[in-house]
N, C-alpha and C. Protein backbone atom coordinates (compact mmCIF):
# COMPACT_ATOMS: atom_id res chain seq x y z
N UNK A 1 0.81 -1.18 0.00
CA UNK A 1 0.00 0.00 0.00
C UNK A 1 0.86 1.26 0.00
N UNK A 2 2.30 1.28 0.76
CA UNK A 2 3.00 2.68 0.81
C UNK A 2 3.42 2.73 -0.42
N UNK A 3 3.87 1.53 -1.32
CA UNK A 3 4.53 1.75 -2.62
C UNK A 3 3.38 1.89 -3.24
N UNK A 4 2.10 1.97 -3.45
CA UNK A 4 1.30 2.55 -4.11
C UNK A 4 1.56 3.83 -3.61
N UNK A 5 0.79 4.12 -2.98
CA UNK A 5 1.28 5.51 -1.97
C UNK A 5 2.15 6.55 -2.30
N UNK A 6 3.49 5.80 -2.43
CA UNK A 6 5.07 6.61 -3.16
C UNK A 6 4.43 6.81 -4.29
N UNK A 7 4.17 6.01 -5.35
CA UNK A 7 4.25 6.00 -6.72
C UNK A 7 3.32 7.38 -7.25
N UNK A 8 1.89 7.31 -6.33
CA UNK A 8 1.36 8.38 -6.80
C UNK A 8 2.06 9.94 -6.36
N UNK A 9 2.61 9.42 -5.32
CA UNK A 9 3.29 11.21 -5.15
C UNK A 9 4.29 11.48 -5.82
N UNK A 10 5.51 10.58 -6.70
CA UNK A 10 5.98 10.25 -7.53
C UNK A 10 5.35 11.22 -8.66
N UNK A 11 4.54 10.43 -8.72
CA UNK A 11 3.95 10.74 -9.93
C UNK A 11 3.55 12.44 -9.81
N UNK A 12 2.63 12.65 -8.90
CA UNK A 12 2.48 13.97 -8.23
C UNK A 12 3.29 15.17 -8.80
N UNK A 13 4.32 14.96 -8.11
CA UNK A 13 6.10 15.29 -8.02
C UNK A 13 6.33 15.60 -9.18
N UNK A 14 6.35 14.95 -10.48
CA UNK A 14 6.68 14.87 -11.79
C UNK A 14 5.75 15.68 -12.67
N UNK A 15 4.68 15.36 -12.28
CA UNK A 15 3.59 15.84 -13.22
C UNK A 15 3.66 17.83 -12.53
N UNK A 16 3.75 18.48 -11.55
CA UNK A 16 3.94 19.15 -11.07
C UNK A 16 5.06 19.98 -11.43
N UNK A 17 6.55 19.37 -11.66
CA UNK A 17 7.60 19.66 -12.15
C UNK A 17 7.16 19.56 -13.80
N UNK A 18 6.60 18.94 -14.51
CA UNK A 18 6.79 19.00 -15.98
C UNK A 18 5.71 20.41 -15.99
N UNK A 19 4.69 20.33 -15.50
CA UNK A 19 4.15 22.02 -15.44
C UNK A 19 4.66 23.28 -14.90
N UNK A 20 5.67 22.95 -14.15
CA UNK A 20 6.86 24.10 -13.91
C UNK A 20 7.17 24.06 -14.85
N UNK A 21 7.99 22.88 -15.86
CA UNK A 21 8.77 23.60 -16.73
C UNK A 21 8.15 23.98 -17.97
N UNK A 22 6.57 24.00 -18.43
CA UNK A 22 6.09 24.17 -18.99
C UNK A 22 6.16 25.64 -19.10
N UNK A 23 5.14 25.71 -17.30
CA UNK A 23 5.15 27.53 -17.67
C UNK A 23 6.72 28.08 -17.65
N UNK A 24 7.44 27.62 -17.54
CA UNK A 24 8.99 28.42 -17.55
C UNK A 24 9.16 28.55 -19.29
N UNK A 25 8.91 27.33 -19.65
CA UNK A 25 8.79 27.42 -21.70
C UNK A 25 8.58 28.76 -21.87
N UNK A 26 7.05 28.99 -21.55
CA UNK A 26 6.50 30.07 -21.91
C UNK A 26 6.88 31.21 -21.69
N UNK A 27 7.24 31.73 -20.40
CA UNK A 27 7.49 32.57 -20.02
C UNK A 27 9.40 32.63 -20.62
N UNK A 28 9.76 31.71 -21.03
CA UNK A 28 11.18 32.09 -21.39
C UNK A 28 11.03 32.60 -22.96
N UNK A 29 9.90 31.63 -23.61
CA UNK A 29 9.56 32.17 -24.99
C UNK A 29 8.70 33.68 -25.11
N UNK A 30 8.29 34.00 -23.99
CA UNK A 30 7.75 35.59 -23.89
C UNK A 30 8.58 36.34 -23.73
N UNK A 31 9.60 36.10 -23.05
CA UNK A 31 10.74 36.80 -22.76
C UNK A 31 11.34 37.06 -23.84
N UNK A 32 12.02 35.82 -24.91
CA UNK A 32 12.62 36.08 -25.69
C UNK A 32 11.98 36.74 -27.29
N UNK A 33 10.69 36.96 -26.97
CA UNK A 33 9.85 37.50 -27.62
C UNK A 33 10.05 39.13 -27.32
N UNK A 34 10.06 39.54 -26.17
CA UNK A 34 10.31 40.58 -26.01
C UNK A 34 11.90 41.04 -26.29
N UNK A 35 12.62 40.65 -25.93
CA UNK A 35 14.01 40.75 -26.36
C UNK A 35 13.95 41.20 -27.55
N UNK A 36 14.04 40.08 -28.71
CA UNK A 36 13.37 40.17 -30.38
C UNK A 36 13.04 41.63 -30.52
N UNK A 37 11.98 41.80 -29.72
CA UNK A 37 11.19 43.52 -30.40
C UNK A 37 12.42 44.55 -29.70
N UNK A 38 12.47 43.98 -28.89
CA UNK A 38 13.52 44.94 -28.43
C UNK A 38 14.88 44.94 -29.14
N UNK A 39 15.23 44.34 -29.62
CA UNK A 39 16.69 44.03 -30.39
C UNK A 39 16.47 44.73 -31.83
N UNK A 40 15.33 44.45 -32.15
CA UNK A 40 14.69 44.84 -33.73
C UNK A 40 14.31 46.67 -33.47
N UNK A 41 14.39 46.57 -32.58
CA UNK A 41 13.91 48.50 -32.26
C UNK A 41 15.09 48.81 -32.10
N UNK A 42 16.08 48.62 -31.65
CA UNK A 42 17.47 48.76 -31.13
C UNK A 42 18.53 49.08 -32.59
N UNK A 43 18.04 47.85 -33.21
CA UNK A 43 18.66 48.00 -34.64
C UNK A 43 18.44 49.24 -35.37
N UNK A 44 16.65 49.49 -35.64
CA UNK A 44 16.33 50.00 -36.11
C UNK A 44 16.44 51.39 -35.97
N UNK A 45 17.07 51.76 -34.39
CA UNK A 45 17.45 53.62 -34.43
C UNK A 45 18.83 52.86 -34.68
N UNK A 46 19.56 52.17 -34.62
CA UNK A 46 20.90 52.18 -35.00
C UNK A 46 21.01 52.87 -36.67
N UNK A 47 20.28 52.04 -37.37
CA UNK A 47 20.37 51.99 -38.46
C UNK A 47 19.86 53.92 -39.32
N UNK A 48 19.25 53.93 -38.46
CA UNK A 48 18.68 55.36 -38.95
C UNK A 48 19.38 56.70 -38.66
N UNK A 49 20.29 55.54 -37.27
CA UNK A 49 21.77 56.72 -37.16
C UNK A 49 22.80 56.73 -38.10
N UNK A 50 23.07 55.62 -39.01
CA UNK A 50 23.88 55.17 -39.50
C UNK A 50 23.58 56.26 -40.88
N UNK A 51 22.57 55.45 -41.01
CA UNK A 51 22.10 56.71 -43.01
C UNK A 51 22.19 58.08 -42.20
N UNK A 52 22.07 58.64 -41.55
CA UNK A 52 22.26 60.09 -40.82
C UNK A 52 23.34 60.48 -41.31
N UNK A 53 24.15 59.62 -40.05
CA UNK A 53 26.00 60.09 -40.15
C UNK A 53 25.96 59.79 -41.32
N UNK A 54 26.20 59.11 -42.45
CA UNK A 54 26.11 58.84 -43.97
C UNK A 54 25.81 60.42 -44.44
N UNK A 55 24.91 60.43 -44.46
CA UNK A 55 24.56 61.59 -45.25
C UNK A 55 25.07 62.92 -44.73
N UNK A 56 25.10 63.12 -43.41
CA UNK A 56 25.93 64.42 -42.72
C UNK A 56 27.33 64.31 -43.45
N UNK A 57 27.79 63.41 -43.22
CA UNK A 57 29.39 62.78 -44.01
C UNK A 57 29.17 63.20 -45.60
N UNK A 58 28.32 63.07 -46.59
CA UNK A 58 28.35 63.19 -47.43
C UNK A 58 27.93 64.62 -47.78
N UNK A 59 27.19 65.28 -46.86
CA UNK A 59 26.96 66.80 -47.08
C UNK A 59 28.48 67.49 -46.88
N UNK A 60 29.11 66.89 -45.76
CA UNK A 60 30.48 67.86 -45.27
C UNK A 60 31.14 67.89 -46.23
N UNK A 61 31.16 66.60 -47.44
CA UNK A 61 32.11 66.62 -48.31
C UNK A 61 32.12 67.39 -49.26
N UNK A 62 30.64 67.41 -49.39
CA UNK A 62 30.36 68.43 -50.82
C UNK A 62 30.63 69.93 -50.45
N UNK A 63 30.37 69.77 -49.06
CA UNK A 63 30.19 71.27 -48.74
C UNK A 63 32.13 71.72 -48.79
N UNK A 64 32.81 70.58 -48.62
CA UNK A 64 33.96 70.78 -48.58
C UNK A 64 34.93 71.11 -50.20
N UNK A 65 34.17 69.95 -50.95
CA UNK A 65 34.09 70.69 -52.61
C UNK A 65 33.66 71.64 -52.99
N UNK A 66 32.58 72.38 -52.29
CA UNK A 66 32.15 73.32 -52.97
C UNK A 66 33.02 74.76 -52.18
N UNK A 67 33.85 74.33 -50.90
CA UNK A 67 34.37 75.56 -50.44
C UNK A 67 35.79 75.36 -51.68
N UNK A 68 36.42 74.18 -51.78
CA UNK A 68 37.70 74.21 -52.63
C UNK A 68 37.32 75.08 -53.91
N UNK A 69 36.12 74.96 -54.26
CA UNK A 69 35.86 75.29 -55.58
C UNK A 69 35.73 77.17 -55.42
N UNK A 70 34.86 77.15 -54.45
CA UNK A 70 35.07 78.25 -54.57
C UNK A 70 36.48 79.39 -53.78
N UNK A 71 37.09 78.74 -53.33
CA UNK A 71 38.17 79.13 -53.17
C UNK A 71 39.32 79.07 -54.33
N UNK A 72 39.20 78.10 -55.11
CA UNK A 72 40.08 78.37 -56.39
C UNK A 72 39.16 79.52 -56.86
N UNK A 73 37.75 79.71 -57.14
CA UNK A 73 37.45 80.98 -58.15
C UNK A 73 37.71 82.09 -57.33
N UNK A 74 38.42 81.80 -56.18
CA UNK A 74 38.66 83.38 -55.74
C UNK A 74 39.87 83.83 -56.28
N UNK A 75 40.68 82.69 -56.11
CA UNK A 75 41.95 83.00 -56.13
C UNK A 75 42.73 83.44 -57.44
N UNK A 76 42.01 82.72 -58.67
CA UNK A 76 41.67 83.29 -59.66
C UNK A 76 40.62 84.44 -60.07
N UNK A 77 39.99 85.07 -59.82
CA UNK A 77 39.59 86.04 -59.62
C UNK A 77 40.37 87.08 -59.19
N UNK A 78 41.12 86.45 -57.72
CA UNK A 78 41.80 87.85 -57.12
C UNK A 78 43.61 87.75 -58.66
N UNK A 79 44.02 86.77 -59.56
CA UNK A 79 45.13 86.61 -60.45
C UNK A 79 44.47 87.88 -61.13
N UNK A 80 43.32 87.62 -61.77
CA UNK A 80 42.40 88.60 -62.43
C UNK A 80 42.82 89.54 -62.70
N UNK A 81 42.37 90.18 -61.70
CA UNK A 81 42.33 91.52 -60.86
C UNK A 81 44.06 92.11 -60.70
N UNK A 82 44.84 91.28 -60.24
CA UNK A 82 46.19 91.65 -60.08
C UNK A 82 46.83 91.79 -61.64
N UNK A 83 46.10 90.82 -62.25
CA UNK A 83 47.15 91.52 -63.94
C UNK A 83 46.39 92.61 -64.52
N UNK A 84 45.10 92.63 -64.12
CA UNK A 84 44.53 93.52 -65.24
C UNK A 84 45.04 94.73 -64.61
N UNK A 85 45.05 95.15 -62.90
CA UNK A 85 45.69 96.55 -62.60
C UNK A 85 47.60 96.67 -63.03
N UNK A 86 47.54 95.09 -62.82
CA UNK A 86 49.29 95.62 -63.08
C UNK A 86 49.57 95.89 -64.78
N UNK A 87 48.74 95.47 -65.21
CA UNK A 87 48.84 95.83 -66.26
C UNK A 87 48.87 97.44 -66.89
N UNK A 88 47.67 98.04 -66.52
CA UNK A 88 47.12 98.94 -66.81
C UNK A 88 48.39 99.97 -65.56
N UNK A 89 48.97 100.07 -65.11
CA UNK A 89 50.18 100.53 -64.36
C UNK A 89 51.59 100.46 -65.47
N UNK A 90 51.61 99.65 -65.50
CA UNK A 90 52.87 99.64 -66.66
C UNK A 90 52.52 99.80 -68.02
């Protein structure tokens, strides 16, 4: 009669523990569900920082061509200016 007895609390015991680890499944797969959205949101301002700096980077450059550029038409401009008066002097 006690080894009947054992067996069902045994059993008890087990069936009790496999529904622990059931809800732990779940709750580890909710978890990592949340993680996921969270990792995917995480990315997603990464990424929107990334084309940012990209494009800030690509404005500085132009803006940096367009100062060379216009710094050669000065400088030619100011050649210009220096022959046509030195000219008109001699």
């Amino acid at each position: 009669m006690t080894e009947n007895k054992d067996e069902g609390q045994n059993e008890k015991a087990f069936k009790n523990f496999g529904k622990r680890v059931d809800e732990f499944l779940v709750e580890f797969e909710e978890a990592g569900e949340r993680l996921k959205k969270e990792f995917e949101g995480k990315f997603e301002e990464l990424r929107v920082s990334a084309e940012k700096l990209k494009k800030e980077a690509e404005n500085k450059d132009r803006w940096k061509d367009v100062e060379q550029s216009l710094k050669r038409a000065g400088d030619e401009l100011g050649n210009a200016f220096k022959a046509a008066f030195n000219n008109k002097k001699n």
